[in-house]
Protein backbone atom coordinates (compact mmCIF):
# COMPACT_ATOMS: atom_id res chain seq x y z
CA UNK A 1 -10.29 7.65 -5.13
CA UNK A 2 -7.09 5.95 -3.50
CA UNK A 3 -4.85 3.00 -4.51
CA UNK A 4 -3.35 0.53 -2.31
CA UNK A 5 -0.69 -1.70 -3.40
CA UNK A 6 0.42 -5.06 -2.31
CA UNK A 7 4.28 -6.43 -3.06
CA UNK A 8 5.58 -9.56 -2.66
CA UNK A 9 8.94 -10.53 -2.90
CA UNK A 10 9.53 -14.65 -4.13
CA UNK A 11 9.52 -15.58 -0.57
CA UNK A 12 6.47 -13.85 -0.62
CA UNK A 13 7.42 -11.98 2.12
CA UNK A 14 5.21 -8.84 2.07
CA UNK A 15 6.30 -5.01 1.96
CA UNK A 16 5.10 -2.66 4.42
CA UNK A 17 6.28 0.70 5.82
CA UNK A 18 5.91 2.66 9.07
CA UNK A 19 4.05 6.29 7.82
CA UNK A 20 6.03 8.96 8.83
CA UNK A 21 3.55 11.26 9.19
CA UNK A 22 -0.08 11.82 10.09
CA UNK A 23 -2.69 10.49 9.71
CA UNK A 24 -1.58 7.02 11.45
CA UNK A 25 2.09 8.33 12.02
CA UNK A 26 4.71 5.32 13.10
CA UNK A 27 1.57 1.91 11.84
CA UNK A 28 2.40 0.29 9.03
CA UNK A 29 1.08 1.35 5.77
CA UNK A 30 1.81 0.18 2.23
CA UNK A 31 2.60 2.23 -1.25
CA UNK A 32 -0.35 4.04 -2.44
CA UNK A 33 -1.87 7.54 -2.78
CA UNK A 34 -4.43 9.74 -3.99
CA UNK A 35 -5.74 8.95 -7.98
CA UNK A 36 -4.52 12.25 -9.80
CA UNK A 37 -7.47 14.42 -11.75
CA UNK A 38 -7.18 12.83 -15.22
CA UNK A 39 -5.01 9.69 -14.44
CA UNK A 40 -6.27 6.19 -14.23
CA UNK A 41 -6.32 3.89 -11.32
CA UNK A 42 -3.55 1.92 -12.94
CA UNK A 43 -1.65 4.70 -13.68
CA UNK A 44 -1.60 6.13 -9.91
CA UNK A 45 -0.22 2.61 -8.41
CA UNK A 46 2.78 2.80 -10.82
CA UNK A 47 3.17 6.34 -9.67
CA UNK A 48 2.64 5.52 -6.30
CA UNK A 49 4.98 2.92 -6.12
CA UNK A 50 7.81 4.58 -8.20
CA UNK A 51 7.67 7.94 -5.60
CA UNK A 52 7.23 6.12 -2.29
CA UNK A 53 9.58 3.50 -3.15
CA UNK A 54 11.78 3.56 -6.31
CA UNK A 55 10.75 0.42 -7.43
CA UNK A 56 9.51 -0.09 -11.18
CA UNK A 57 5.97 -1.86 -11.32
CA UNK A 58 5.79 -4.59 -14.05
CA UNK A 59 2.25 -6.29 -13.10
CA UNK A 60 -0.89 -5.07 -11.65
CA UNK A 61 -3.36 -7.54 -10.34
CA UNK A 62 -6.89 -5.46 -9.15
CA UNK A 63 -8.17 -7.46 -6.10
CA UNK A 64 -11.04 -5.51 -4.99
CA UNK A 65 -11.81 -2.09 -3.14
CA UNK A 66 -12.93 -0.81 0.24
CA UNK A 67 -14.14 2.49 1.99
CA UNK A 68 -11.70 3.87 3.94
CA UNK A 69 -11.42 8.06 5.60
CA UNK A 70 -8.95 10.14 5.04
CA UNK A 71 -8.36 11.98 8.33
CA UNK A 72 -6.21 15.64 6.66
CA UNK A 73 -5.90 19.03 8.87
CA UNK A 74 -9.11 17.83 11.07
CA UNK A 75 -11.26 17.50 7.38
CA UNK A 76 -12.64 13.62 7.35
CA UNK A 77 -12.15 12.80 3.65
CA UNK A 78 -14.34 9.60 2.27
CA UNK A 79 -12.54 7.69 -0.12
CA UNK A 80 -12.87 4.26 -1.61
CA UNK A 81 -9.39 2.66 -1.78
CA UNK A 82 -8.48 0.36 -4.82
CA UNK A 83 -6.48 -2.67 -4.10
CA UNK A 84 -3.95 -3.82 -6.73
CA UNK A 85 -1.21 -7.11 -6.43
CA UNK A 86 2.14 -5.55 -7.63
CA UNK A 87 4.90 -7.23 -9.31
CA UNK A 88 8.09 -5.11 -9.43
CA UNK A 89 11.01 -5.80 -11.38
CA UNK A 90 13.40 -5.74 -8.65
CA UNK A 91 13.43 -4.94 -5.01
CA UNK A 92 16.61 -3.21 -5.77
CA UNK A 93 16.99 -0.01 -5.24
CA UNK A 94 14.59 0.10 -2.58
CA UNK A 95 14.60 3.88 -1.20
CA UNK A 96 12.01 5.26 1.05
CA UNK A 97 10.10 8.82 0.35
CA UNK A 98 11.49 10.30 3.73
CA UNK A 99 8.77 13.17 4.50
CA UNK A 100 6.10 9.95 4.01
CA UNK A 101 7.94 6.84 5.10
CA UNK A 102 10.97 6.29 8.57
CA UNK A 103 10.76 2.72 7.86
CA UNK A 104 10.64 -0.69 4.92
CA UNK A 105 9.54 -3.82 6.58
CA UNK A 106 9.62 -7.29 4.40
CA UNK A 107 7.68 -9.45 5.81
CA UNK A 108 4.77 -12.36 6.52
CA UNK A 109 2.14 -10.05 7.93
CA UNK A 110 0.54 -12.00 11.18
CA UNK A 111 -2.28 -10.77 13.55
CA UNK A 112 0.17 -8.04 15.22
CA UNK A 113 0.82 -6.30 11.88
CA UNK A 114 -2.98 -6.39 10.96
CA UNK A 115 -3.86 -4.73 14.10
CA UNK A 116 -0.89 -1.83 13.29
CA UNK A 117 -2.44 -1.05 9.77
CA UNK A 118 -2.39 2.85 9.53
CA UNK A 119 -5.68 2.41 6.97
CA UNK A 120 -8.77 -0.17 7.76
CA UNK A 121 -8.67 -0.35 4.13
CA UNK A 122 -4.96 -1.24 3.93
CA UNK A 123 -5.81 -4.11 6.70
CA UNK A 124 -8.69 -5.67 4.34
CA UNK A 125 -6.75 -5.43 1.48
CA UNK A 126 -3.84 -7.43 2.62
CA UNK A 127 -6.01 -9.70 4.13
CA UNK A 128 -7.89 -10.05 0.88
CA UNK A 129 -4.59 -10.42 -0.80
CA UNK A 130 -3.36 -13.40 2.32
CA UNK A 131 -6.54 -15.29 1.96
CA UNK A 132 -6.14 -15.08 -1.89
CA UNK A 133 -2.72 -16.64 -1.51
CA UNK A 134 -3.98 -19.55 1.11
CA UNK A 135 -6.23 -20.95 -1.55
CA UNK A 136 -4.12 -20.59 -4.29
């Protein structure tokens, strides 16, 4: 089991990194990881966050969940992804993991981004999360 998560700033510009490593080295990504043996879902996105980022989750909003495949050393791994809305306290400081992340991007995802999603998950999650903030 993954987790995705999904930050907005107040301009609700959204925050996604280019993966510095395989699989899907130099698409976009966003902050998430593997579930732990023993943690909860919820416990995993604050983790997640905090190491690939530095920023301190305050809010968790679960928006749904999608199949996605791991592609690790030429082993397929099938995992279902979580998605989760995060609130963060500040986007200050905002460091990147280096061995996982070369680059932040704040943003308003378009088509362009979509289509450089590392993770098919990660693409129907943030659309999930766009088309969630359309009708809102």
């Amino acid at each position: 089991t993954g987790v995705v998560c999904i930050i907005a700033n107040a301009a609700g510009e959204i925050l996604l990194f280019r993966r510095a490593r395989e699989p899907g080295q130099g698409l976009f990504g966003l902050p998430g990881g593997f579930v732990d043996p023993g943690e909860s879902a919820h416990d995993a996105a604050i983790r997640e966050v905090r190491e690939e980022t530095s920023l301190q989750v305050i809010g968790l909003t679960y928006l749904g969940s999608f199949p996605n495949q791991y592609e690790y050393h030429g082993v397929t791994i099938p995992v279902t992804d979580l998605i989760y809305a995060c609130d963060v306290a500040s986007f200050d400081p905002l460091c990147a993991h280096p061995e996982e992340i070369s680059e932040f991007r704040l943003c308003h995802p378009g088509a362009e981004e979509l289509r450089q999603m590392a993770f098919d998950s990660n693409r129907r999650g943030l659309e999930l999360f766009l088309a969630s903030r359309r009708s809102d």
